[in-house]
N, C-alpha and C. Protein backbone atom coordinates (compact mmCIF):
# COMPACT_ATOMS: atom_id res chain seq x y z
N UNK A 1 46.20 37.42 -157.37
CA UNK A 1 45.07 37.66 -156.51
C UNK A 1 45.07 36.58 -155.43
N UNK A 2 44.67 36.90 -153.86
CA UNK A 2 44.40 36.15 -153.24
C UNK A 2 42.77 36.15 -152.89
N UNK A 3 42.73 34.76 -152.30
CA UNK A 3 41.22 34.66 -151.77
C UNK A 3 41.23 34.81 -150.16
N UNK A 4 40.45 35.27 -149.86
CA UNK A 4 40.21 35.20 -149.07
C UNK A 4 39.11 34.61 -147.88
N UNK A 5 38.19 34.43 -149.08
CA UNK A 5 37.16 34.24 -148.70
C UNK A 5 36.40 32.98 -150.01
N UNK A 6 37.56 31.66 -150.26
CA UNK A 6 37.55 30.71 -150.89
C UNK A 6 36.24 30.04 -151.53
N UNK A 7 35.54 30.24 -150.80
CA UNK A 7 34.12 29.53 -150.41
C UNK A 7 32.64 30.15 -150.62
N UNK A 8 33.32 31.70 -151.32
CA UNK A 8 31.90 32.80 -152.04
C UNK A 8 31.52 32.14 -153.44
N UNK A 9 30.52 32.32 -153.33
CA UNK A 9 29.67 32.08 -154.90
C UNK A 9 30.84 32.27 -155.81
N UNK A 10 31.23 33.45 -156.08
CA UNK A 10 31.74 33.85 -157.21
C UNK A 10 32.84 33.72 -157.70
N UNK A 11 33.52 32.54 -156.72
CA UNK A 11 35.00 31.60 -156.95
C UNK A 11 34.67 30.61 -156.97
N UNK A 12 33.28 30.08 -156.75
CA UNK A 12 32.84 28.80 -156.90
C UNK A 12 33.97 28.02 -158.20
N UNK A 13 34.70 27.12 -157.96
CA UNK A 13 35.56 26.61 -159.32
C UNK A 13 36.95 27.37 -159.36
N UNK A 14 36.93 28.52 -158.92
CA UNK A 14 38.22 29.30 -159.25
C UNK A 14 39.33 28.84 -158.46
N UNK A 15 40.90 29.36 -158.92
CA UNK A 15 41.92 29.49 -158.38
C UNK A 15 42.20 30.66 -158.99
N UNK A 16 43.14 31.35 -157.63
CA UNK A 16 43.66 32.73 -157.53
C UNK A 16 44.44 32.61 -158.74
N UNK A 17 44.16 33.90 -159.74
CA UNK A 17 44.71 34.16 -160.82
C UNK A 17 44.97 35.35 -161.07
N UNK A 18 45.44 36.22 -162.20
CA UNK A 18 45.31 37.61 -162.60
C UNK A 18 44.15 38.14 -163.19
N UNK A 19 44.07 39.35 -162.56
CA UNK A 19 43.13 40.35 -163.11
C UNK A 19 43.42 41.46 -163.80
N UNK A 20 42.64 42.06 -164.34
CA UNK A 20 42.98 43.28 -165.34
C UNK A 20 42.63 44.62 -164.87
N UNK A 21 43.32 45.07 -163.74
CA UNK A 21 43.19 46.23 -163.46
C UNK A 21 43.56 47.28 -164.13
N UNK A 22 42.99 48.72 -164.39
CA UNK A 22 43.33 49.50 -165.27
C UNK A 22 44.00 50.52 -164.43
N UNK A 23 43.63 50.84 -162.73
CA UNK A 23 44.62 52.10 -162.20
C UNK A 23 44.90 51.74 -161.12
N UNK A 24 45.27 52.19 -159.74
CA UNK A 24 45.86 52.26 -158.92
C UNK A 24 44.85 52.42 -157.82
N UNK A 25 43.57 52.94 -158.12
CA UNK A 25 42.43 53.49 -157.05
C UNK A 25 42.35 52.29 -155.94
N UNK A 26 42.31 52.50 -154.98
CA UNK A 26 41.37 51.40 -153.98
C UNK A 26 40.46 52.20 -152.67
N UNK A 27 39.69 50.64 -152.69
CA UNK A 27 38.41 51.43 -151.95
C UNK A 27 39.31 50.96 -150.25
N UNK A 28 39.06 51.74 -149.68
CA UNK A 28 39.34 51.68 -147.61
C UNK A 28 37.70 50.99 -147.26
N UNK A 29 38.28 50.30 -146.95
CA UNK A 29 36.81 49.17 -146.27
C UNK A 29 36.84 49.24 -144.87
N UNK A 30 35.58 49.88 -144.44
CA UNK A 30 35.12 50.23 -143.32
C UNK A 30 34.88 48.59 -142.55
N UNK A 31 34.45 47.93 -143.42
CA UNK A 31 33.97 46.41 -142.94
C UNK A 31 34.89 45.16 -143.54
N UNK A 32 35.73 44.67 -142.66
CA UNK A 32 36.61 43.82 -143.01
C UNK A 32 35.70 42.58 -143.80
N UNK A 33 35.27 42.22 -143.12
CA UNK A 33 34.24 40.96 -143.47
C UNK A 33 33.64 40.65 -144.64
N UNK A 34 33.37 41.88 -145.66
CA UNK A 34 32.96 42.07 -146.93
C UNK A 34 34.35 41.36 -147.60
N UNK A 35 35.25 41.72 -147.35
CA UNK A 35 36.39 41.05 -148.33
C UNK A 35 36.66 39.35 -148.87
N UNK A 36 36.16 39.07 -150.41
CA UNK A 36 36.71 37.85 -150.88
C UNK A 36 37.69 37.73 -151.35
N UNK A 37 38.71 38.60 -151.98
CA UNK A 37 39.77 38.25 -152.62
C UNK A 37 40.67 39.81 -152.68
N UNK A 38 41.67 39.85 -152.55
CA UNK A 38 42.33 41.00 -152.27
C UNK A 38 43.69 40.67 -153.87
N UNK A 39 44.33 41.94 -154.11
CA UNK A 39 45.29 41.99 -155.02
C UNK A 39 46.67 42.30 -154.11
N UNK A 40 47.64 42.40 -154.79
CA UNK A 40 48.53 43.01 -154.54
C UNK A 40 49.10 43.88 -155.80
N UNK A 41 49.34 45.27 -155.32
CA UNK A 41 49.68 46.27 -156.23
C UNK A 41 49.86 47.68 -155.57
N UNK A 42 51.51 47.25 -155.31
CA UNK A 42 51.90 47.94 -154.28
C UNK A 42 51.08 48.38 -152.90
N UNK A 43 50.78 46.85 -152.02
CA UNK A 43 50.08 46.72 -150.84
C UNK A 43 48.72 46.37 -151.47
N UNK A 44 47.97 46.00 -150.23
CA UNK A 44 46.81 45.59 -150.34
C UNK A 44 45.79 46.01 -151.62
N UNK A 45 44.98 45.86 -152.08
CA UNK A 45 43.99 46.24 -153.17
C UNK A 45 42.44 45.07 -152.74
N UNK A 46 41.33 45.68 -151.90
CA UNK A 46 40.24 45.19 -152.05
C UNK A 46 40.03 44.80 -154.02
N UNK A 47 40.20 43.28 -154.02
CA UNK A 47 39.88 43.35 -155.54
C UNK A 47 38.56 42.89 -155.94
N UNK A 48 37.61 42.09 -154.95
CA UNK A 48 36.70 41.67 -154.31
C UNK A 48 35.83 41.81 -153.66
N UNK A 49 34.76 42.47 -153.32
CA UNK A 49 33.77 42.27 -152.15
C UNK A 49 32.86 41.89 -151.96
N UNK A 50 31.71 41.38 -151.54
CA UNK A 50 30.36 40.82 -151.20
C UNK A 50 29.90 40.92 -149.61
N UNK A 51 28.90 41.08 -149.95
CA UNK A 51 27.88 40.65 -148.47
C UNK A 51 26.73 40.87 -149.25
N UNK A 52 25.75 39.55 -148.73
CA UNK A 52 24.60 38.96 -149.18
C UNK A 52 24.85 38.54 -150.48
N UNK A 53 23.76 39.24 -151.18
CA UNK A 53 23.22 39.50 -152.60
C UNK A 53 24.19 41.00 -153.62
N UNK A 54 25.21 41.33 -152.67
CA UNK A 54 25.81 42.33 -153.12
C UNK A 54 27.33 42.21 -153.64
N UNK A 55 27.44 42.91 -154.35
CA UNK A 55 29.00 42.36 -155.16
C UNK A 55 29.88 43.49 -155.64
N UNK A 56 31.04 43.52 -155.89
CA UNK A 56 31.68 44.45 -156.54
C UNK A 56 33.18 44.19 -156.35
N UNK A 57 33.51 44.23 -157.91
CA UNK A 57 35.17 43.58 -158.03
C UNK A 57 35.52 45.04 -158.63
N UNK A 58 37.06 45.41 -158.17
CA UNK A 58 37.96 46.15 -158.27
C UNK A 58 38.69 46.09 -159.91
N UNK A 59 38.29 45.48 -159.96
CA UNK A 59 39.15 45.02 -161.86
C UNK A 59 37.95 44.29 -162.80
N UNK A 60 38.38 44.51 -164.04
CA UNK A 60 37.31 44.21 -164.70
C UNK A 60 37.31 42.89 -165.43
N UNK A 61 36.44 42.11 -164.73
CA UNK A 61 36.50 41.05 -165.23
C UNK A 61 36.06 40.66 -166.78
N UNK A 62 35.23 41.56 -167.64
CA UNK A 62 35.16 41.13 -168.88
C UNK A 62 35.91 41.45 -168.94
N UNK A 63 37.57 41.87 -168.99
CA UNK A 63 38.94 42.35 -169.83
C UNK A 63 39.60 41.27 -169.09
N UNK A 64 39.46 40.25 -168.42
CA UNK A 64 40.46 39.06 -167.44
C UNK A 64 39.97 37.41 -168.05
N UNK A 65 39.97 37.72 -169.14
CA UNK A 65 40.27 36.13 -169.76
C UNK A 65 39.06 35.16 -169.19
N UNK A 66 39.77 33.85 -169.14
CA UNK A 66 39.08 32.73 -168.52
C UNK A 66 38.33 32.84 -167.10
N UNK A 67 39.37 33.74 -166.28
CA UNK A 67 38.99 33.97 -164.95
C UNK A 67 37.70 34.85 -165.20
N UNK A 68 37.90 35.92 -165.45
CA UNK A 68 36.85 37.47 -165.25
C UNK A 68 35.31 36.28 -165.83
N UNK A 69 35.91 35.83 -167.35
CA UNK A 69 34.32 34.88 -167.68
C UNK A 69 33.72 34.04 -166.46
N UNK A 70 34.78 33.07 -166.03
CA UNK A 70 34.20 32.20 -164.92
C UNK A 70 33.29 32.51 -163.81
N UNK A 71 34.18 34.07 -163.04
CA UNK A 71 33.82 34.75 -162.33
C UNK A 71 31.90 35.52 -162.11
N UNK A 72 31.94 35.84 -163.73
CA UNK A 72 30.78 36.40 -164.37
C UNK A 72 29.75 35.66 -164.13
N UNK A 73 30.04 34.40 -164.88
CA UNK A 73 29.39 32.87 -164.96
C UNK A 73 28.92 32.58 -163.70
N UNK A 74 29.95 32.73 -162.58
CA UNK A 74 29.17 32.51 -161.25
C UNK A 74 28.52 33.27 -160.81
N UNK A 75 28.57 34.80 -161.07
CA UNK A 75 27.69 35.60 -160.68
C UNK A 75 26.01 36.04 -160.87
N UNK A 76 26.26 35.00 -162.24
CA UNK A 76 24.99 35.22 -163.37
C UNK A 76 24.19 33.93 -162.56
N UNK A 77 24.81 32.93 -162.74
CA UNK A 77 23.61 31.51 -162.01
C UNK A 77 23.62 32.04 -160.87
N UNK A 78 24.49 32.66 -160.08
CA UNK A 78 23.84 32.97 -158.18
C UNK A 78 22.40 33.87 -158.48
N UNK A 79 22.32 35.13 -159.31
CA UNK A 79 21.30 36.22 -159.02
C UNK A 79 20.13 35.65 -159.68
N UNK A 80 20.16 34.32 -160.70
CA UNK A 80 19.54 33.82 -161.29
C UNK A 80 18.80 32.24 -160.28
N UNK A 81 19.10 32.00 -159.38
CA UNK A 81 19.00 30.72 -158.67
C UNK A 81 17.14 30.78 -158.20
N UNK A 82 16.39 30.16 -158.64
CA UNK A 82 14.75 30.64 -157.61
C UNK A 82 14.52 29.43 -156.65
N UNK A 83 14.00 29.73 -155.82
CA UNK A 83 13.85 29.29 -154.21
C UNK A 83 14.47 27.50 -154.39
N UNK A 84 14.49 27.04 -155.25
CA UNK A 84 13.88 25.67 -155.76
C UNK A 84 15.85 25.45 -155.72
N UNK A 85 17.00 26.23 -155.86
CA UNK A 85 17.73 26.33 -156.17
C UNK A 85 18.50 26.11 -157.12
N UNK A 86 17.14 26.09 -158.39
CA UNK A 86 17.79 25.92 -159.85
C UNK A 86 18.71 27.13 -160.69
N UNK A 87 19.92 26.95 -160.94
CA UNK A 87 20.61 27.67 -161.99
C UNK A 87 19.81 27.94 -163.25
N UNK A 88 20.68 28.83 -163.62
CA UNK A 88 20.75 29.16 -165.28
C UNK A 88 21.81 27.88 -166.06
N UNK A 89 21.32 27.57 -167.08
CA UNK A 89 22.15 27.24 -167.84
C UNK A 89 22.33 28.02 -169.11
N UNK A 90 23.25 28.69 -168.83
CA UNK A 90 24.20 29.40 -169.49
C UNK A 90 24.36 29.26 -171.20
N UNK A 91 24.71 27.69 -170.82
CA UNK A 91 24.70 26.94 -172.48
C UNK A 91 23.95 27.06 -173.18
N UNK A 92 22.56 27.14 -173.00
CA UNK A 92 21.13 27.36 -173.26
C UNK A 92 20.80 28.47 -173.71
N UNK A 93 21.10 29.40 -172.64
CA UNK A 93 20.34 30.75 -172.57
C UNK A 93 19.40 31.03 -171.98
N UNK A 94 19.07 29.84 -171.12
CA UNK A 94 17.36 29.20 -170.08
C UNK A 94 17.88 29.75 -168.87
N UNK A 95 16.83 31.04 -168.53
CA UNK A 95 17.08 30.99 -166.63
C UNK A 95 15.98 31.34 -166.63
């Protein structure tokens, strides 16, 4: 996987790794700009996307190990953050 977009919430910590894709489908993105991280599998693969508060990965990250968890992990303290910009802690179970 590449990043593209290094610096989204939801790589917060990450390096480009493998994912667990199950088929071949990809989405045609009308809006370049949405793209954080792209695959390769046979050519391009949106594996990634966001804008704002919105998200959606191409492969499934509960089936991708350390990464897909990490990934999750960042996704869970971002939707969880209140004005104050406190996280979840995870460890806990406190958000």
């Amino acid at each position: 996987m590449t990043f593209l977009t290094p610096d989204s919430v939801l790589l917060n910590g990450l390096k480009p790794d493998y994912a667990y894709f199950v088929h071949s489908y990809r989405a045609k993105l009308t809006d370049r700009s949405a793209l954080i991280a792209v695959a390769d599998y046979d050519g391009e693969v949106p594996a990634v996307v966001g804008k704002g508060r919105v998200f959606g990965t191409q492969f499934h990250p509960e089936k991708s190990g350390a990464f897909g968890q990490a990934l999750l992990k960042n996704y869970v303290q971002f939707v969880h953050q209140d004005n104050k910009g406190d996280t979840c802690d995870l460890e806990k179970g406190k958000c």
